[in-house]
C-alpha atoms as a PDB file:
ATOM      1  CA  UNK A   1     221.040 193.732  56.798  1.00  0.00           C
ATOM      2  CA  UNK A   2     219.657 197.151  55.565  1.00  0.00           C
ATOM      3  CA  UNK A   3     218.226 197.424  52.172  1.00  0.00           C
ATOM      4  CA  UNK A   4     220.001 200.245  51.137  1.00  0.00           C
ATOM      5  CA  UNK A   5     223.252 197.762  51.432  1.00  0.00           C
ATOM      6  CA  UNK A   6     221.853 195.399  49.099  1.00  0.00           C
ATOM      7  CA  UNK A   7     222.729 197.370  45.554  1.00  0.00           C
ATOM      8  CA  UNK A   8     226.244 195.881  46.479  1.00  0.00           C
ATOM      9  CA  UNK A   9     224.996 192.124  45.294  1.00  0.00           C
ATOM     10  CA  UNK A  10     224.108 193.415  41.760  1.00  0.00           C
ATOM     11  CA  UNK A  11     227.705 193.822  41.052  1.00  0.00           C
ATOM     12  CA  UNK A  12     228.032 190.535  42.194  1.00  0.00           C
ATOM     13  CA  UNK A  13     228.138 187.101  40.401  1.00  0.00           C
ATOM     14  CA  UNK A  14     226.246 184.222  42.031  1.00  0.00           C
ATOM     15  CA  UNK A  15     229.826 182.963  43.662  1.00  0.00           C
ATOM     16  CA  UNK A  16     230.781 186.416  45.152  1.00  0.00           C
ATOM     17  CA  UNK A  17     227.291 186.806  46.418  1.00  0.00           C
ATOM     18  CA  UNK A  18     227.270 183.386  48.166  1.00  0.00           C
ATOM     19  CA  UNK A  19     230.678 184.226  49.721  1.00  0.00           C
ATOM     20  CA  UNK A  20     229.738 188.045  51.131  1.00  0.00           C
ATOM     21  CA  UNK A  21     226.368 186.217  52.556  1.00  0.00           C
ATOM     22  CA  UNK A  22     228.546 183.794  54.710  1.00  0.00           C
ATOM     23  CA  UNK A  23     230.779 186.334  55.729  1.00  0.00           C
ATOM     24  CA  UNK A  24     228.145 188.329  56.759  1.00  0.00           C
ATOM     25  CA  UNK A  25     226.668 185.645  58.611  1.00  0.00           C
ATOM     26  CA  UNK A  26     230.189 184.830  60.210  1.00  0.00           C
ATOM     27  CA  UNK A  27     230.762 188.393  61.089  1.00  0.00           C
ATOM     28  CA  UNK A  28     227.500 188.422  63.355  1.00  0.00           C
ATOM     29  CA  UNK A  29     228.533 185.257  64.799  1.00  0.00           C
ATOM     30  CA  UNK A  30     231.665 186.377  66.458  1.00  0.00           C
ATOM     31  CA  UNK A  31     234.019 185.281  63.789  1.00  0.00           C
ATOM     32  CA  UNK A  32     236.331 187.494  61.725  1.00  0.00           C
ATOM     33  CA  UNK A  33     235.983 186.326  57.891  1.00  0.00           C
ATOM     34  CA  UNK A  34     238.877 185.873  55.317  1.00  0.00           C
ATOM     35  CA  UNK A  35     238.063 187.225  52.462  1.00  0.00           C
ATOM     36  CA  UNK A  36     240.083 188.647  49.795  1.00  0.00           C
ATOM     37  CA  UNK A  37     240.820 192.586  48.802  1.00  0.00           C
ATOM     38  CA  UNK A  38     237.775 192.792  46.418  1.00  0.00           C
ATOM     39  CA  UNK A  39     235.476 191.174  48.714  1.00  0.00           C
ATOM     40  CA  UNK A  40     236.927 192.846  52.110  1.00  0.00           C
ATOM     41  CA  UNK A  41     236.020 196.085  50.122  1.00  0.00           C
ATOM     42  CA  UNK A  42     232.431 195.050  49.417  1.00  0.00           C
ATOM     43  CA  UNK A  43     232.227 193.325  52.847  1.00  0.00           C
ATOM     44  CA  UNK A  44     233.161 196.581  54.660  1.00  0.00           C
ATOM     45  CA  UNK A  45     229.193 198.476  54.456  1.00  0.00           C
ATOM     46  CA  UNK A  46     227.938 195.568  55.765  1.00  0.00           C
ATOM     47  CA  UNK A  47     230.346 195.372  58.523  1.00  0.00           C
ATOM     48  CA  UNK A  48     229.865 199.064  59.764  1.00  0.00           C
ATOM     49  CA  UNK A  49     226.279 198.479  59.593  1.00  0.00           C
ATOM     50  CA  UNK A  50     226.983 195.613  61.657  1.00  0.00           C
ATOM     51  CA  UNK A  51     228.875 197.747  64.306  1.00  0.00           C
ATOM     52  CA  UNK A  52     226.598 200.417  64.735  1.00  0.00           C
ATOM     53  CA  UNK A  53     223.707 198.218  65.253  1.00  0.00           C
ATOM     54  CA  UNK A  54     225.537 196.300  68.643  1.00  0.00           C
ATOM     55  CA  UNK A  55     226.577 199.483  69.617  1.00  0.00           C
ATOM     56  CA  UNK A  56     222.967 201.049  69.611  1.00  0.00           C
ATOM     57  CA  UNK A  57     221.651 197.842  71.044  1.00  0.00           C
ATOM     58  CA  UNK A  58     224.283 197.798  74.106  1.00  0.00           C
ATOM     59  CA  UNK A  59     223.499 201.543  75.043  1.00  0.00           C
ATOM     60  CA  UNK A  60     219.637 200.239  74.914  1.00  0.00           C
ATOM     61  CA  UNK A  61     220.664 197.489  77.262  1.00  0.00           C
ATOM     62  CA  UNK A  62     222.782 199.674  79.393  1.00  0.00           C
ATOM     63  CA  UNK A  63     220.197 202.394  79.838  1.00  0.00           C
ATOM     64  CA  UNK A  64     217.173 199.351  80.732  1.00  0.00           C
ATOM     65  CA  UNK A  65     219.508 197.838  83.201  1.00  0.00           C
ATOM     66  CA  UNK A  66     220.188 201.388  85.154  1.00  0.00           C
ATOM     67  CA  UNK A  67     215.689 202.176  85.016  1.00  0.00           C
ATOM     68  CA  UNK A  68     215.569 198.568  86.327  1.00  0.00           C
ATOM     69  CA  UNK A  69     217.812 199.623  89.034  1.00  0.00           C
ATOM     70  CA  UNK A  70     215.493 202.755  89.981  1.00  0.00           C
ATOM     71  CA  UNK A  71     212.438 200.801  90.021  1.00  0.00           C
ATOM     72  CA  UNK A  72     211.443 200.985  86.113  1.00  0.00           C
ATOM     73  CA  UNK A  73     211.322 203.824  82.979  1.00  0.00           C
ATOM     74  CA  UNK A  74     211.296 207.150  84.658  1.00  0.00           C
ATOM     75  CA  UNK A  75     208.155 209.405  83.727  1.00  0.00           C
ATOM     76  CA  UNK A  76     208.582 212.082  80.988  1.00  0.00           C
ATOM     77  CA  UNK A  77     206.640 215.209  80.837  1.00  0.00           C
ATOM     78  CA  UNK A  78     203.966 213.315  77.987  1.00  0.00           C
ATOM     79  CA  UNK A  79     203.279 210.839  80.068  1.00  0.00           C
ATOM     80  CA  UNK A  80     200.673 211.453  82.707  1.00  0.00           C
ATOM     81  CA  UNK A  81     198.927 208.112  82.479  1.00  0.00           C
ATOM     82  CA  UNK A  82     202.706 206.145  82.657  1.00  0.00           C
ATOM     83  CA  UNK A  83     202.133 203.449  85.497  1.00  0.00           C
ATOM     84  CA  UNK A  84     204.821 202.085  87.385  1.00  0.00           C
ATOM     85  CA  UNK A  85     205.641 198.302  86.172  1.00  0.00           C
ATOM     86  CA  UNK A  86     204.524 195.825  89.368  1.00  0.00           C
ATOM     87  CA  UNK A  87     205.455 192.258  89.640  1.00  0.00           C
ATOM     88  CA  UNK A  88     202.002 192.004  91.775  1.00  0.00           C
ATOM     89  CA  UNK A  89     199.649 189.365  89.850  1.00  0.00           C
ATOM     90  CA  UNK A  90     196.513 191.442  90.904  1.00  0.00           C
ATOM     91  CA  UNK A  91     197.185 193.875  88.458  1.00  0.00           C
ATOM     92  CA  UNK A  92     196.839 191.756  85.835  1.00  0.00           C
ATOM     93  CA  UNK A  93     193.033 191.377  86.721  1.00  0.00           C
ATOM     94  CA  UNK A  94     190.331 193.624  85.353  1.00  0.00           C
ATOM     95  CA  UNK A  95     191.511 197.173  86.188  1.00  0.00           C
ATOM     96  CA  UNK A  96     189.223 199.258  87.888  1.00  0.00           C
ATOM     97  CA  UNK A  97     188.328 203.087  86.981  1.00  0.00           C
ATOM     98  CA  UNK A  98     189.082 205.326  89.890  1.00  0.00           C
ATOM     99  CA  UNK A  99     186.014 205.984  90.457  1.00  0.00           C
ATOM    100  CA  UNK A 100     184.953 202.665  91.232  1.00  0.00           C
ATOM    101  CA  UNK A 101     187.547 202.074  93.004  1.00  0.00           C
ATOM    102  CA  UNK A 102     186.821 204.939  95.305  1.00  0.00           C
ATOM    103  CA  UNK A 103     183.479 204.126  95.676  1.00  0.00           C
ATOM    104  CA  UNK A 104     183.650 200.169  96.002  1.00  0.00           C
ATOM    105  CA  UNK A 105     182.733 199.997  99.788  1.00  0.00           C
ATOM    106  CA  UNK A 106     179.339 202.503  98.972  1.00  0.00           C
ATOM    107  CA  UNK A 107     178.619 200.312  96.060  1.00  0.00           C
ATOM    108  CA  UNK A 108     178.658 196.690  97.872  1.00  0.00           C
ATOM    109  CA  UNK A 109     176.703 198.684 100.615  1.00  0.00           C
ATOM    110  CA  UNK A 110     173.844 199.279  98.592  1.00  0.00           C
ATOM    111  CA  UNK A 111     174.040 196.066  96.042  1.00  0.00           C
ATOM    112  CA  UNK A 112     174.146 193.990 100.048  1.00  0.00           C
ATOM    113  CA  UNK A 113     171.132 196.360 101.155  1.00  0.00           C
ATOM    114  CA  UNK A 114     169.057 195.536  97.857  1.00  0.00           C
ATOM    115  CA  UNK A 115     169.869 191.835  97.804  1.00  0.00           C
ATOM    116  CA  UNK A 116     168.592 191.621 101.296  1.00  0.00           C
ATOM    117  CA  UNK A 117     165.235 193.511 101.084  1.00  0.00           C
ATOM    118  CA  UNK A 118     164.630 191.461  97.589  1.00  0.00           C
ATOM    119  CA  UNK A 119     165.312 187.904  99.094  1.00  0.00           C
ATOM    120  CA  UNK A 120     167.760 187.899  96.473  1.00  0.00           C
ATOM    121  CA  UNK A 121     169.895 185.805  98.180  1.00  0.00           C
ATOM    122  CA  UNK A 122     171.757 183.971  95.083  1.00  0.00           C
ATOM    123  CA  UNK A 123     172.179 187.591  93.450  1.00  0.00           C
ATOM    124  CA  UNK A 124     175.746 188.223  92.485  1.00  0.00           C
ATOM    125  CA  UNK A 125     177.335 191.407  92.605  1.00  0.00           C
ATOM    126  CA  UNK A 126     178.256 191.752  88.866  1.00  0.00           C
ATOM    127  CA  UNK A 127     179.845 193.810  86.792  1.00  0.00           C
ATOM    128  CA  UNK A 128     176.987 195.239  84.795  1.00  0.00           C
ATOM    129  CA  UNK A 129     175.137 195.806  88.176  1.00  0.00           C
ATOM    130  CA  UNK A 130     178.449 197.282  89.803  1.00  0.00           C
ATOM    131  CA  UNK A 131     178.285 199.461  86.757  1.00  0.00           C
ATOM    132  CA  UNK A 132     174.696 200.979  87.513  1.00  0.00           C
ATOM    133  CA  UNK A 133     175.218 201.684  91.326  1.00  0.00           C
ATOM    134  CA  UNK A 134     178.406 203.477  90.171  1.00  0.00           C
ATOM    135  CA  UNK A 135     176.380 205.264  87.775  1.00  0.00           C
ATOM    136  CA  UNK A 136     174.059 206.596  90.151  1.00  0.00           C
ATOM    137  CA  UNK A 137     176.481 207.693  92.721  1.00  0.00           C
ATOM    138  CA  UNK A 138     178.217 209.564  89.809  1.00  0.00           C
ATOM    139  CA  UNK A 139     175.049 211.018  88.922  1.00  0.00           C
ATOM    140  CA  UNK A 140     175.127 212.646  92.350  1.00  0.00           C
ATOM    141  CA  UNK A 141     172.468 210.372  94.356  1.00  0.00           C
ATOM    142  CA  UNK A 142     173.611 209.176  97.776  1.00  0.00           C
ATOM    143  CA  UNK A 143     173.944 205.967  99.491  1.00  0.00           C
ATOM    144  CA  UNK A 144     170.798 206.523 101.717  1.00  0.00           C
ATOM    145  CA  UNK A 145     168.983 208.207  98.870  1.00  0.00           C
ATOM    146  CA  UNK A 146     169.688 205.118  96.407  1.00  0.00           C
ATOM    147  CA  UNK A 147     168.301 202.745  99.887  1.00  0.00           C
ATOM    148  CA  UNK A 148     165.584 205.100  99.928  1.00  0.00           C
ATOM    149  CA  UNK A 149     164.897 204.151  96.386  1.00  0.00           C
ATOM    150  CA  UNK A 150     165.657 200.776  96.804  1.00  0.00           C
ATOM    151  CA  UNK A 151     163.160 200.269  99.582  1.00  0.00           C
ATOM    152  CA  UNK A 152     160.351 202.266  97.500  1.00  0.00           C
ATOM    153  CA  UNK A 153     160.627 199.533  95.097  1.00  0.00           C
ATOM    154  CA  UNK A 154     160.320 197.058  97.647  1.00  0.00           C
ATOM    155  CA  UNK A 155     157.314 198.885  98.750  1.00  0.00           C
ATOM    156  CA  UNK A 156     155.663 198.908  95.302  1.00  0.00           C
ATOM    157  CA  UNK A 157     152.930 195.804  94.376  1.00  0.00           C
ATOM    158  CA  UNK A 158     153.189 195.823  91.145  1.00  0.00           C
ATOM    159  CA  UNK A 159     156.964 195.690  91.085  1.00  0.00           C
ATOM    160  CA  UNK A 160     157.026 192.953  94.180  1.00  0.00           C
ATOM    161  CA  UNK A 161     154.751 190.952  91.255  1.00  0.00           C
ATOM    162  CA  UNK A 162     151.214 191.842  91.877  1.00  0.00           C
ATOM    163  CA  UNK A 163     150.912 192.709  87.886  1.00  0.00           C
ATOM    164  CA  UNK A 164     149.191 190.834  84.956  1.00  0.00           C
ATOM    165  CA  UNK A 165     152.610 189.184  84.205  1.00  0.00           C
ATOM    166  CA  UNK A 166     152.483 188.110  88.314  1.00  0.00           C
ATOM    167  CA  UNK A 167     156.687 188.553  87.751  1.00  0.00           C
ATOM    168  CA  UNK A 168     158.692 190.778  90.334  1.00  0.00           C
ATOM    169  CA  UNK A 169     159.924 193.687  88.477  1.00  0.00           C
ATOM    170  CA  UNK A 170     162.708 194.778  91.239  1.00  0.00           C
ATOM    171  CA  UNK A 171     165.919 194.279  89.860  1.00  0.00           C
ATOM    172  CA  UNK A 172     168.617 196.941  90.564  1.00  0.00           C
ATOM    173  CA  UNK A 173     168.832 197.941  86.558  1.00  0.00           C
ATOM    174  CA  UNK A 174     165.096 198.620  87.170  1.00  0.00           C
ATOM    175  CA  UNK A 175     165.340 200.854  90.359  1.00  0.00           C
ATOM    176  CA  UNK A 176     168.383 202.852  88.961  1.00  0.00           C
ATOM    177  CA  UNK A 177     168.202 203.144  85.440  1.00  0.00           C
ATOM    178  CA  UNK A 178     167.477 206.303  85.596  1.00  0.00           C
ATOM    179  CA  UNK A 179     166.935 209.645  87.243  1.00  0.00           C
ATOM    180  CA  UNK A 180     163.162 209.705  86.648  1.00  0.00           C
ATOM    181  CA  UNK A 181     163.247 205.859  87.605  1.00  0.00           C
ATOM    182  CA  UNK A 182     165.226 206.528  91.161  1.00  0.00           C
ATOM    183  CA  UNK A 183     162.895 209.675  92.028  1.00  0.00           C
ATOM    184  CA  UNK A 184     159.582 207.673  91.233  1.00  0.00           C
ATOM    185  CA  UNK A 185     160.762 204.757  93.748  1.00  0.00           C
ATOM    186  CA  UNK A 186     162.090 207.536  96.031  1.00  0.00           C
ATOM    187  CA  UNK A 187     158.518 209.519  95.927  1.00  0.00           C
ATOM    188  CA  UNK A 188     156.787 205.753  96.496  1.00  0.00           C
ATOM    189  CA  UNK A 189     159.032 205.464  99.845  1.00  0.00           C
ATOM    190  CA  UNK A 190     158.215 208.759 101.093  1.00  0.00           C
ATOM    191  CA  UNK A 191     154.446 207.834 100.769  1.00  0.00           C
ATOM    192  CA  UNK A 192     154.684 204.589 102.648  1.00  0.00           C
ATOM    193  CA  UNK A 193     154.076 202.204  99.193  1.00  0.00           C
ATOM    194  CA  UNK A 194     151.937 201.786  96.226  1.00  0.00           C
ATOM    195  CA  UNK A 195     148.967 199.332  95.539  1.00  0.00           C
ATOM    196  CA  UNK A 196     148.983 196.798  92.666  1.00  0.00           C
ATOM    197  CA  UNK A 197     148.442 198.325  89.158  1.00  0.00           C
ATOM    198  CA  UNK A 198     151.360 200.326  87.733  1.00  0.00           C
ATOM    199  CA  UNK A 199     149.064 203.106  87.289  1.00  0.00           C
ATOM    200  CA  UNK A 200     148.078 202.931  90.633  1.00  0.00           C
ATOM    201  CA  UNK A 201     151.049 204.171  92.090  1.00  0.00           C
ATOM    202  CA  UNK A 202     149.641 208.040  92.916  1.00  0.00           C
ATOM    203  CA  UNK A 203     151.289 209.497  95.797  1.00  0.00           C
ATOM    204  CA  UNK A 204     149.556 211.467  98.339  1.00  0.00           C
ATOM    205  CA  UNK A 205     149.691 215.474  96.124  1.00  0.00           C
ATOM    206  CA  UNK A 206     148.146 213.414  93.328  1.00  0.00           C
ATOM    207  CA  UNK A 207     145.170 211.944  95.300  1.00  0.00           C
ATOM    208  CA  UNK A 208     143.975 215.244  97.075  1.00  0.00           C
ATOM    209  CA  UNK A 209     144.769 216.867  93.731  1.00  0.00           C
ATOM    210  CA  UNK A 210     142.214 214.118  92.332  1.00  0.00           C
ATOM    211  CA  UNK A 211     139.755 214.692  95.084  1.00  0.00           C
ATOM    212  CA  UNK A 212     139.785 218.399  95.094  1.00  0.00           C
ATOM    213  CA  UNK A 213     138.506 217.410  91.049  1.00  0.00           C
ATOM    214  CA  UNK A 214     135.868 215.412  91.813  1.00  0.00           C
ATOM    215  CA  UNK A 215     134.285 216.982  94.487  1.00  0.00           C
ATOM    216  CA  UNK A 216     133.062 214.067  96.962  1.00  0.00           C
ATOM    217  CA  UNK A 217     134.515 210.858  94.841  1.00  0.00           C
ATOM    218  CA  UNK A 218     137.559 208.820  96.480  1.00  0.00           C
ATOM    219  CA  UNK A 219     140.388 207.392  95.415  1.00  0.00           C
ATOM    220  CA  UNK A 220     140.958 203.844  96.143  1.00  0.00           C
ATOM    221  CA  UNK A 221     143.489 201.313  95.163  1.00  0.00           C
ATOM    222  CA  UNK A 222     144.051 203.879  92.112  1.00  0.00           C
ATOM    223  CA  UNK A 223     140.594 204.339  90.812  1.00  0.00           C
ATOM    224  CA  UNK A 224     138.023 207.141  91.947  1.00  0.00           C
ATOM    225  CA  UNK A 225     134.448 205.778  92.739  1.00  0.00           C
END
């Protein structure tokens, strides 16, 4: 019932108004009402209303039943991101960005390499660390350079635990957090490992940059004597 239709009750008593509400009723059921001239004649809005509404909802029916037939709602020229309705259960599940997607065999490369060279056997690969290996491959780093980083880590005592905290600092959020994070565990790899003491970590430019400094003095385990 539209409201515009409804001015008709106000000219109505409480009888007449009972009446047109049951005919209206009967009308939608299937069921031709008998109703005198004066009603019939405020009856007759309501049942052209009636009408129009099937014959809207049949065409919407109709036009369903022939997209079913072609394999669902054809695409229009708004919608670019329209996907194509699946009765496969799977993609109901989590949907995956395209990127990850595409790079889901790199990713469980490098979360399998990591969890091995930990000992992390128990590690799961989750989503927030699926989210930071995909981050650094986006970032443009590759799988062997991300390894390389990974293994730096591995390679560094103070993040294997030999710290004031003794705690192993060599979770993948650590290594990959990022850029300056990755290069500094990339630079450790490429000079074969740090000692203990975060400080400590001076690659090979920084000690003969030290040295040249101090003349004749060493550097050892991070300190110059």
């Amino acid at each position: 019932m539209h409201f515009d239709s409804c001015a008709i009750f106000d000219e109505l008593n409480n009888e007449e108004a009972g009446a047109l509400i049951k005919a209206i009723i009967q009308y939608q059921s299937g069921t031709q009402p008998n109703l005198d001239r004066m009603m019939n004649i405020a009856f007759i809005p309501f049942k052209n209303q009636i009408d129009r509404d099937l014959e809207k909802y049949k065409k919407v029916c109709a036009r369903n039943k022939l997209n079913g037939s072609k394999g669902g709602r054809p695409r229009t020229a708004n919608s670019s991101t329209y996907r194509q309705p699946t009765s496969d259960p799977r993609a109901f599940q989590k949907s995956e960005t395209p990127k990850r997607s595409e790079h889901l065999a790199s990713i469980r490369d490098i979360f399998t390499y990591w969890k091995q060279l930990m000992g992390k056997n128990e590690a799961v690969l989750s989503d927030d660390r699926t989210d930071i290996i995909q981050r650094a491959i986006a970032q443009g780093y590759s799988v062997d350079v991300i390894k390389l980083a990974i293994k730096g880590c591995s390679l560094s005592e103070w993040n294997m635990g030999a710290n004031d905290r003794q705690t192993q600092f060599n979770d993948i959020h650590t290594i990959l957090k990022e850029p300056k994070s990755i290069e500094r565990f990339i630079g450790i790899a490429k000079n074969g490992g740090s000692k203990s003491g975060r400080g400590a970590e001076i690659d090979s430019v920084s000690k003969r940059a030290i040295d040249a400094f101090v003349g004749e003095s060493s550097v050892i385990d991070g300190k110059i004597v």
